[in-house]
C-alpha atoms as a PDB file:
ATOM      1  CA  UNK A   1       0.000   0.000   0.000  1.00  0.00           C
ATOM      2  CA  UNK A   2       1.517   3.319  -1.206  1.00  0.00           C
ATOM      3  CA  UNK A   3       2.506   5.285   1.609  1.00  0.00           C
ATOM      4  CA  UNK A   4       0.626   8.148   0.664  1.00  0.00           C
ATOM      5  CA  UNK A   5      -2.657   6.572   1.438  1.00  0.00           C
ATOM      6  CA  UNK A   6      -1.733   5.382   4.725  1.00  0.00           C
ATOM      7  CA  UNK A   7      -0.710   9.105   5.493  1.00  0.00           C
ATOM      8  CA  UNK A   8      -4.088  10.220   4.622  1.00  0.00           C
ATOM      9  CA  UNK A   9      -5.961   7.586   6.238  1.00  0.00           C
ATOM     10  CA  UNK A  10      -3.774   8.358   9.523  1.00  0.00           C
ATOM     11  CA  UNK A  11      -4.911  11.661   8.810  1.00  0.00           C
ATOM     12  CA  UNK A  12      -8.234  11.357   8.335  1.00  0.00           C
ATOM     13  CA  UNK A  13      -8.963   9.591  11.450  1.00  0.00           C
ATOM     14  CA  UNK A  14      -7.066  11.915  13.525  1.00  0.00           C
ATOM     15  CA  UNK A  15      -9.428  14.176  12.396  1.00  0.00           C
ATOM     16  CA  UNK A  16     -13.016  12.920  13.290  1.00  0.00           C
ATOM     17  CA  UNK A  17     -13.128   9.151  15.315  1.00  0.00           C
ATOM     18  CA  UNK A  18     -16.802   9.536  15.373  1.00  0.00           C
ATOM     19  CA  UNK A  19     -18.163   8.051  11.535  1.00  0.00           C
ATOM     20  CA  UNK A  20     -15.388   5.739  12.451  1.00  0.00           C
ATOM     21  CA  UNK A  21     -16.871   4.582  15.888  1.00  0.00           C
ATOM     22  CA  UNK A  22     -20.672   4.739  14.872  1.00  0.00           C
ATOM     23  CA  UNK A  23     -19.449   2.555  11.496  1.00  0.00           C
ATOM     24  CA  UNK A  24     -17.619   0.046  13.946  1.00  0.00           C
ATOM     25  CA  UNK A  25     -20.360  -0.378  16.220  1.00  0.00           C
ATOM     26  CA  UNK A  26     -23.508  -0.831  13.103  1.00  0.00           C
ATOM     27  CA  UNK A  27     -20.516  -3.392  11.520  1.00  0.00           C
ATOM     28  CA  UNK A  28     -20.230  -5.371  14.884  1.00  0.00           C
ATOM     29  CA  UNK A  29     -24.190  -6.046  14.629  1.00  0.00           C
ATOM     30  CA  UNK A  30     -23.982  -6.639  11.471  1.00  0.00           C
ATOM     31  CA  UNK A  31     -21.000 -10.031  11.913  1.00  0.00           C
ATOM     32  CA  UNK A  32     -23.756 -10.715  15.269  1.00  0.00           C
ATOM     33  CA  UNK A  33     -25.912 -11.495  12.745  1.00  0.00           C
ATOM     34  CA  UNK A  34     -24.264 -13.568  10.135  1.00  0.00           C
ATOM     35  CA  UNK A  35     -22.207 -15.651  13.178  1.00  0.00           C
ATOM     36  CA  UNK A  36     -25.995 -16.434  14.519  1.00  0.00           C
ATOM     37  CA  UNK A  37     -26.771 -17.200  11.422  1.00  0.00           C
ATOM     38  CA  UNK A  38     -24.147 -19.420  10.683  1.00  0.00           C
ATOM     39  CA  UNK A  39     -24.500 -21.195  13.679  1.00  0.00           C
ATOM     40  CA  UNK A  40     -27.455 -21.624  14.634  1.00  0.00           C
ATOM     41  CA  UNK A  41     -29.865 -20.783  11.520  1.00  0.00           C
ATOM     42  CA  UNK A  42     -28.452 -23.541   8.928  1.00  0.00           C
ATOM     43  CA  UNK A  43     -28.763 -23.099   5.245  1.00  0.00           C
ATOM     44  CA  UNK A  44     -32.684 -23.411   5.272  1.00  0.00           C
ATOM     45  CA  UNK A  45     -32.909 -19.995   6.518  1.00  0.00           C
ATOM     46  CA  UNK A  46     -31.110 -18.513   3.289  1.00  0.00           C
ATOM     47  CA  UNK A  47     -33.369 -15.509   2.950  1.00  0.00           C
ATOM     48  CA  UNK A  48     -32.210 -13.768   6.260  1.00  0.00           C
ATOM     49  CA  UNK A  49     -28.286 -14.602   5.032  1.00  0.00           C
ATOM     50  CA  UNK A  50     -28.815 -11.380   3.220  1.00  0.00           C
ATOM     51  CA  UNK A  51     -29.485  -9.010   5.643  1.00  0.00           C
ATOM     52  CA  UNK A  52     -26.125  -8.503   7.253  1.00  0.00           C
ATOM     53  CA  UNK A  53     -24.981  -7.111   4.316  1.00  0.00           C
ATOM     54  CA  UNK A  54     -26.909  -4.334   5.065  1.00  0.00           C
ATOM     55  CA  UNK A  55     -25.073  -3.448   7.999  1.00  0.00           C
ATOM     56  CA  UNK A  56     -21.783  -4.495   7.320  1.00  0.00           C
ATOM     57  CA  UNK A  57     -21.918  -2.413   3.955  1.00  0.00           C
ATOM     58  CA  UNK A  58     -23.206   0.455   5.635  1.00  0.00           C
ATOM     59  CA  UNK A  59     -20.427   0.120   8.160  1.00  0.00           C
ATOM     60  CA  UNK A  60     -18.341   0.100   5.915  1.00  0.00           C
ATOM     61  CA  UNK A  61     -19.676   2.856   4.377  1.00  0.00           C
ATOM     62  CA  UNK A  62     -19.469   5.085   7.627  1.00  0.00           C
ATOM     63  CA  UNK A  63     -16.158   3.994   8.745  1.00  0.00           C
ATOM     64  CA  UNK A  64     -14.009   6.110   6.101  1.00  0.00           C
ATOM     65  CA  UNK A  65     -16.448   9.595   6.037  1.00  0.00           C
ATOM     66  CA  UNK A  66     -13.560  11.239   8.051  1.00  0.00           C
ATOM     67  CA  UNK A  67     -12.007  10.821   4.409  1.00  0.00           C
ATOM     68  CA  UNK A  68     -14.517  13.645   3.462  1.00  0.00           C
ATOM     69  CA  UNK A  69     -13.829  15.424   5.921  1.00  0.00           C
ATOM     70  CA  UNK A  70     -10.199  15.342   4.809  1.00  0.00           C
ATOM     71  CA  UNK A  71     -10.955  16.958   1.628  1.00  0.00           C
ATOM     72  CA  UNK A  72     -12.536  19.661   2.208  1.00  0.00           C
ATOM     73  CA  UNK A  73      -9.961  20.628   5.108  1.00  0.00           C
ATOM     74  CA  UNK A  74      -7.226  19.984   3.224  1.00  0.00           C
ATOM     75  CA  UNK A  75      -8.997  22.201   0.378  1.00  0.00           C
ATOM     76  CA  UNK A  76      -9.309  25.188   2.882  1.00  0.00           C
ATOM     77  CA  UNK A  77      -5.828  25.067   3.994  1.00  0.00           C
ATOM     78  CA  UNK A  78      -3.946  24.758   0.953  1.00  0.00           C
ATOM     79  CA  UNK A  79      -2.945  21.589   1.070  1.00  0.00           C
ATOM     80  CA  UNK A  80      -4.752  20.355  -2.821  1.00  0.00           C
ATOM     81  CA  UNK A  81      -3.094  23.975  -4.300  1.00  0.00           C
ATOM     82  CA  UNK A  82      -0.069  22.378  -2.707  1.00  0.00           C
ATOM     83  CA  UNK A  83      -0.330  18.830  -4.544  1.00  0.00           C
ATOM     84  CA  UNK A  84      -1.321  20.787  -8.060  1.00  0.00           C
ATOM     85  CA  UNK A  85       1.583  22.355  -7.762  1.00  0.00           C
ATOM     86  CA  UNK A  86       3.859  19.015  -7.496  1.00  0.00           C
ATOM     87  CA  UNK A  87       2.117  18.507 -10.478  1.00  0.00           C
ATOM     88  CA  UNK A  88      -0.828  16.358  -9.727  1.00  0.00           C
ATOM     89  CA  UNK A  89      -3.836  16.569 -11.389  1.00  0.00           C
ATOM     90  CA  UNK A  90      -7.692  16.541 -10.081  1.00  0.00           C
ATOM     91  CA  UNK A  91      -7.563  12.945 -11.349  1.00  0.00           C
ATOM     92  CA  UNK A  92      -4.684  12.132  -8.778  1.00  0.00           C
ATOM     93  CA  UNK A  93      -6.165  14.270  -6.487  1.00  0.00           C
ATOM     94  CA  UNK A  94      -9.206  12.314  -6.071  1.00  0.00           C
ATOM     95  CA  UNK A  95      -7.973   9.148  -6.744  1.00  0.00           C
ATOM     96  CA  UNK A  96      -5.522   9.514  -3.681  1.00  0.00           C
ATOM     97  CA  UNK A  97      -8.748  10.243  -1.530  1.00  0.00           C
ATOM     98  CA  UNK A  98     -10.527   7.454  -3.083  1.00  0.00           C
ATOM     99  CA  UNK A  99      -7.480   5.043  -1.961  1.00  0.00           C
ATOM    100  CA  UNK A 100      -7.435   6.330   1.837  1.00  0.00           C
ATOM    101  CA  UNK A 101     -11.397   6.045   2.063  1.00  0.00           C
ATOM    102  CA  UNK A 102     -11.415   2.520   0.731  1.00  0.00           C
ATOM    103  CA  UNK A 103      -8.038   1.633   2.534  1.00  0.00           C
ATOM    104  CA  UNK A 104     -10.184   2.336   5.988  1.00  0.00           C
ATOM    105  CA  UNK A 105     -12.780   0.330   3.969  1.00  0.00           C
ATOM    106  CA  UNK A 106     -10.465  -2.643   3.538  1.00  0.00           C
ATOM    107  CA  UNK A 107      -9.514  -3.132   7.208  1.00  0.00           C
ATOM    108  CA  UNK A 108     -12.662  -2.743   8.171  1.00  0.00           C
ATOM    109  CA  UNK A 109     -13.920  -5.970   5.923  1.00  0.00           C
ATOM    110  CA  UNK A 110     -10.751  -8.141   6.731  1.00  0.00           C
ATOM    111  CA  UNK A 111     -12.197  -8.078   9.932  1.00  0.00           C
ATOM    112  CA  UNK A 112     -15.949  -9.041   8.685  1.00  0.00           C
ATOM    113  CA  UNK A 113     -14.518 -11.600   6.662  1.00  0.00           C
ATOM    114  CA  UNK A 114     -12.275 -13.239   9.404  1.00  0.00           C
ATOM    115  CA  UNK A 115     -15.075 -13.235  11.394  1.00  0.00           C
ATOM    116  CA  UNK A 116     -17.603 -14.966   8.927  1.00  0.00           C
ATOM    117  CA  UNK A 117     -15.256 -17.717   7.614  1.00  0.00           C
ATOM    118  CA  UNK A 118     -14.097 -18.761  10.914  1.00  0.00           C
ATOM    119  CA  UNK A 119     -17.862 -19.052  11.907  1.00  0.00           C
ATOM    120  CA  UNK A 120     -18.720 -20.788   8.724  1.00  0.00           C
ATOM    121  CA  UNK A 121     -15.511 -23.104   9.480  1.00  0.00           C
ATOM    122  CA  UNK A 122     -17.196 -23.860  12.917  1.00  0.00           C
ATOM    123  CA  UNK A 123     -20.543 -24.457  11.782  1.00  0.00           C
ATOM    124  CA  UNK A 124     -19.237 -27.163   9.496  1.00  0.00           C
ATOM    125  CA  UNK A 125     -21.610 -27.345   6.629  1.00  0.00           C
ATOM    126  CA  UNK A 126     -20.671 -26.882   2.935  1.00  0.00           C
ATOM    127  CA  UNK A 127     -23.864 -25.117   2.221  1.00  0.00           C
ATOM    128  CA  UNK A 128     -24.073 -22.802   5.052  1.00  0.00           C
ATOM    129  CA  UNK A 129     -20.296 -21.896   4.004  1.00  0.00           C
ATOM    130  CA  UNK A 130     -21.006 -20.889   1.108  1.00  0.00           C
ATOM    131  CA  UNK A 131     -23.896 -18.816   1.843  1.00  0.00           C
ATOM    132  CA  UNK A 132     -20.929 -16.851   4.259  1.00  0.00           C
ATOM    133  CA  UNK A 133     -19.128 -16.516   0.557  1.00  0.00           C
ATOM    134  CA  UNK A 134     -21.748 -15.073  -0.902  1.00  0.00           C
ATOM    135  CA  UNK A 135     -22.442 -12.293   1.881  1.00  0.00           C
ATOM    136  CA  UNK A 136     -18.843 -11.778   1.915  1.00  0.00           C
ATOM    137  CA  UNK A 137     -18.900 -11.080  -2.110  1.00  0.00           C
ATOM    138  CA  UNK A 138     -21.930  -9.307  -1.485  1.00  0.00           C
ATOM    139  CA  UNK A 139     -20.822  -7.118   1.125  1.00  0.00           C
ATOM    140  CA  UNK A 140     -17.353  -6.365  -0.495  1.00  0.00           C
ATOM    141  CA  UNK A 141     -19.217  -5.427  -3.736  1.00  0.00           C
ATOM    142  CA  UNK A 142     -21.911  -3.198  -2.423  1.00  0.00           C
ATOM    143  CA  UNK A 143     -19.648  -1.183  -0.041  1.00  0.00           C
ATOM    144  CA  UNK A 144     -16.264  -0.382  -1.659  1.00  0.00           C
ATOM    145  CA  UNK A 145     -19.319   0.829  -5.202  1.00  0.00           C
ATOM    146  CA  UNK A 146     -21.144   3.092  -2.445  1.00  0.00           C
ATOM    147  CA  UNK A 147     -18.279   4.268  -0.370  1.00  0.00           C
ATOM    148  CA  UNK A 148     -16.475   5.168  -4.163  1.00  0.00           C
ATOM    149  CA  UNK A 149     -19.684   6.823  -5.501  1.00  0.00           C
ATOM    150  CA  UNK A 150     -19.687   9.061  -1.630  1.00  0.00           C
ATOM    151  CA  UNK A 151     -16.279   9.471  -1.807  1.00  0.00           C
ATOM    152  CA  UNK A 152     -16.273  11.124  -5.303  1.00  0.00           C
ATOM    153  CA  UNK A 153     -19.475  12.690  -5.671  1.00  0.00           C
ATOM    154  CA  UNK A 154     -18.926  14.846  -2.033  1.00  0.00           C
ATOM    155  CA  UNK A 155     -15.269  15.767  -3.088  1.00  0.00           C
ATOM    156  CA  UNK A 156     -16.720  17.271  -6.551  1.00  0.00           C
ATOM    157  CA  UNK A 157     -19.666  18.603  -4.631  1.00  0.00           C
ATOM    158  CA  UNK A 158     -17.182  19.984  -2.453  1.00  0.00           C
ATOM    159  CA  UNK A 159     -14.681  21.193  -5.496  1.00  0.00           C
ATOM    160  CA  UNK A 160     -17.474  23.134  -7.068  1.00  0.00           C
ATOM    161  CA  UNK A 161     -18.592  25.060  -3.981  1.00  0.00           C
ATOM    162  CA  UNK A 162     -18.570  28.882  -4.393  1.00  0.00           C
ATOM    163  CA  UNK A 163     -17.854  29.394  -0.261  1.00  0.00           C
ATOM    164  CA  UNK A 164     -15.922  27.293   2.009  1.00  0.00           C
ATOM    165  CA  UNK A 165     -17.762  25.271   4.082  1.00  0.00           C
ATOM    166  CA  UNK A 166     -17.684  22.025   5.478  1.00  0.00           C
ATOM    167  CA  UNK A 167     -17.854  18.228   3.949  1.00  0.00           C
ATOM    168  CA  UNK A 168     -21.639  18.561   4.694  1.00  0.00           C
ATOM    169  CA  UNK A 169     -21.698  15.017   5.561  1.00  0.00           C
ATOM    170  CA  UNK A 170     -25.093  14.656   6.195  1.00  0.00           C
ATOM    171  CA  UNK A 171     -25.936  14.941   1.822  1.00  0.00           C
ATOM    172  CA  UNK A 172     -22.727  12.770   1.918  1.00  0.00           C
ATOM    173  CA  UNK A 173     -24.504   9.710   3.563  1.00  0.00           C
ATOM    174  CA  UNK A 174     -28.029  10.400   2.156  1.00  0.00           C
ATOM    175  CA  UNK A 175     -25.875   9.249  -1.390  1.00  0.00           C
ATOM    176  CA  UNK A 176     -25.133   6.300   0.339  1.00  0.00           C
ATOM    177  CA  UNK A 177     -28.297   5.852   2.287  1.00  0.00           C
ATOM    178  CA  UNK A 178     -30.261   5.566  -1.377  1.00  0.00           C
ATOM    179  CA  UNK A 179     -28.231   2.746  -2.426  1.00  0.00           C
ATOM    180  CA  UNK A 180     -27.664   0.801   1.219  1.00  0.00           C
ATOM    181  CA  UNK A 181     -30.904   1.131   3.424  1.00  0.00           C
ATOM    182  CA  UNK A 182     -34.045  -0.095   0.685  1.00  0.00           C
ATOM    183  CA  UNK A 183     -31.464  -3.612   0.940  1.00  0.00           C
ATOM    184  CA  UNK A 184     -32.620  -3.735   4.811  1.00  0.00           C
ATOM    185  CA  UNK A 185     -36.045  -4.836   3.095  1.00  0.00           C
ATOM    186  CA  UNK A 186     -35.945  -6.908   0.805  1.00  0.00           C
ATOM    187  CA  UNK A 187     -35.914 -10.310   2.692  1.00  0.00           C
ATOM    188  CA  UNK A 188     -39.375 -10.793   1.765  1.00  0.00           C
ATOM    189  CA  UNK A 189     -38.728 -10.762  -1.857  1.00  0.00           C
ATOM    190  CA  UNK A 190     -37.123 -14.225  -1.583  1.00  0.00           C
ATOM    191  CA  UNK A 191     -33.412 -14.842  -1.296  1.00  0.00           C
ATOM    192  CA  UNK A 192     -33.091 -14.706  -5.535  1.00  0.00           C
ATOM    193  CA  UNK A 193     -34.668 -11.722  -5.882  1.00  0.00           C
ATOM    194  CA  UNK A 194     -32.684  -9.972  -3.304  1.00  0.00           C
ATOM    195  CA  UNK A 195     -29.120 -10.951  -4.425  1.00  0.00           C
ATOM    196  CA  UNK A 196     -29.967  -9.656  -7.824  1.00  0.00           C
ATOM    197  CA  UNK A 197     -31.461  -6.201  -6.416  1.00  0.00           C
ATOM    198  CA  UNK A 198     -28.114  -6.022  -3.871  1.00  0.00           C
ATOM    199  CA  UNK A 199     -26.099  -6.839  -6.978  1.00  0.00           C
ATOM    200  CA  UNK A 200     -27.576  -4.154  -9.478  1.00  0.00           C
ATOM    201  CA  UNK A 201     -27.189  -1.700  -6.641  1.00  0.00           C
ATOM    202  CA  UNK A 202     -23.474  -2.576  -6.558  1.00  0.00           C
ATOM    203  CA  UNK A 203     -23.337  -2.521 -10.392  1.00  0.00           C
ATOM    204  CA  UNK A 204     -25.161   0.900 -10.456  1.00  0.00           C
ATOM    205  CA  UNK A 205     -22.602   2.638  -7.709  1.00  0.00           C
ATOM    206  CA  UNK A 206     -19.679   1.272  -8.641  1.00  0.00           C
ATOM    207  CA  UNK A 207     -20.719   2.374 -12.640  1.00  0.00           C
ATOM    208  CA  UNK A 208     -21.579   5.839 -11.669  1.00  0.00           C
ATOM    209  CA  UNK A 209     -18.149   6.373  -9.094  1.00  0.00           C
ATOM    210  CA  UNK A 210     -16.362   5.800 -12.355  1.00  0.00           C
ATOM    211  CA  UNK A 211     -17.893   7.682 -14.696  1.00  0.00           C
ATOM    212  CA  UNK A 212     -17.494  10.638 -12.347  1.00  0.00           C
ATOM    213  CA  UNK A 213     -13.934   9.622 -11.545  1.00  0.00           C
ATOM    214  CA  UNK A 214     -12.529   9.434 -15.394  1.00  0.00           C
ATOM    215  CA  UNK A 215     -14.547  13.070 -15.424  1.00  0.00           C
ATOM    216  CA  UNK A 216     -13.445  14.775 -13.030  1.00  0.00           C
ATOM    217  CA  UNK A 217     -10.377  16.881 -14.436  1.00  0.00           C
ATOM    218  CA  UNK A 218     -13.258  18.047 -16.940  1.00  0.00           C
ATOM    219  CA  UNK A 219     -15.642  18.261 -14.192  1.00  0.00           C
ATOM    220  CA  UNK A 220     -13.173  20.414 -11.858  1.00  0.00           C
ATOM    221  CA  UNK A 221     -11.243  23.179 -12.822  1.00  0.00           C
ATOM    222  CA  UNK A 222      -7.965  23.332 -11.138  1.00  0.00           C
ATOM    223  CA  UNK A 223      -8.630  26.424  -9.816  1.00  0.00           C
ATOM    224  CA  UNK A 224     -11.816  24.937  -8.013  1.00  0.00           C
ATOM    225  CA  UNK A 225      -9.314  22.966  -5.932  1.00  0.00           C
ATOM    226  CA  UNK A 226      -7.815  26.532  -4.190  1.00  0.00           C
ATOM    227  CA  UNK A 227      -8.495  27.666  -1.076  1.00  0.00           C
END
């Protein structure tokens, strides 16, 4: 991992713990749920397998706002007119953020997954396990699309601000919010019809983080990066 992104993630939670906490403790319900599951509810409960993806995702979603946060302090205080001038461009700009916010996103699953496959190991059935795979792919998918759609869309919001003002992180996790909370209801719909809705979701967020990424330096004017 370049060392730049571990500087920023350092960074970034030095500068707000609280996303981080409230993303740890929604992510901790969320592995309560699928190690109960994998224990005790067996494969003929696959419907309900679904649902801690909800709140791992969104976990993981929370866990790197400080990232945000980042942005639009660094903005204020120079430090993006610092980085143009060593010749990055808004591309590298953003991409750098990106890589912090889904660095903090990355630790933050290791630790969902560890916890999932050693319960699924435990539990000792081959279906069950791979029900654990498929929240696992499920999870990874539909967080690191929503947290890069946040991550992107709030530092452009943030670029293209006439005053300076802060990450306004409340529009920040309504972006996320339309993509991660209608998944907390679709367990009626039948376990099918829900991985393909979780999955589109994924597909859509991750589709429209990219488009705005390969955009952004004609999106953003380098002068909407200066203080």
């Amino acid at each position: 991992m370049p060392s730049n992104t571990l500087v920023f993630a350092k960074r970034s939670l030095s500068l707000s713990k609280i996303y981080a906490g409230i993303g740890l403790l929604i992510t901790s319900f969320g592995i309560f749920a699928i190690v109960a599951l994998t224990l005790f509810g067996g494969s003929s409960n696959a419907q309900f397998f679904l649902l801690p993806v909800s709140f791992m995702a969104f976990g993981m979603l929370l866990f790197p706002m400080p990232v945000i946060l980042l942005y639009v302090y660094d903005k204020n205080n120079g430090v993006l007119e610092y980085l143009l001038s060593l010749g990055w461009n808004q591309s590298d700009i953003f991409k750098q953020y990106l890589k912090s916010a889904l660095f903090l996103s990355l630790i933050l699953f290791i630790a969902e997954s560890t916890a999932v496959l050693v319960a699924g190991a435990i539990a000792g059935s081959q279906a069950v396990f791979l029900l654990d795979l498929l929240v696992l792919f499920l999870t990874a998918f539909l967080g690191f699309s929503v947290i890069s759609l946040v991550t992107v869309s709030m530092m452009a919001f943030s670029s293209l601000q006439k005053q300076r003002v802060g990450a306004n992180s409340p529009l920040a996790l309504v972006i996320g919010v339309v993509f991660i909370i209608p998944t907390f209801y679709l367990s009626f719909l039948g376990f099918i019809p829900e991985f393909i809705v979780e999955l589109s979701l994924s597909i859509l967020a991750g589709a429209i983080a990219a488009a705005l990424l390969a955009l952004s330096t004609r999106l953003i004017r380098r002068e909407k990066m200066l203080p």
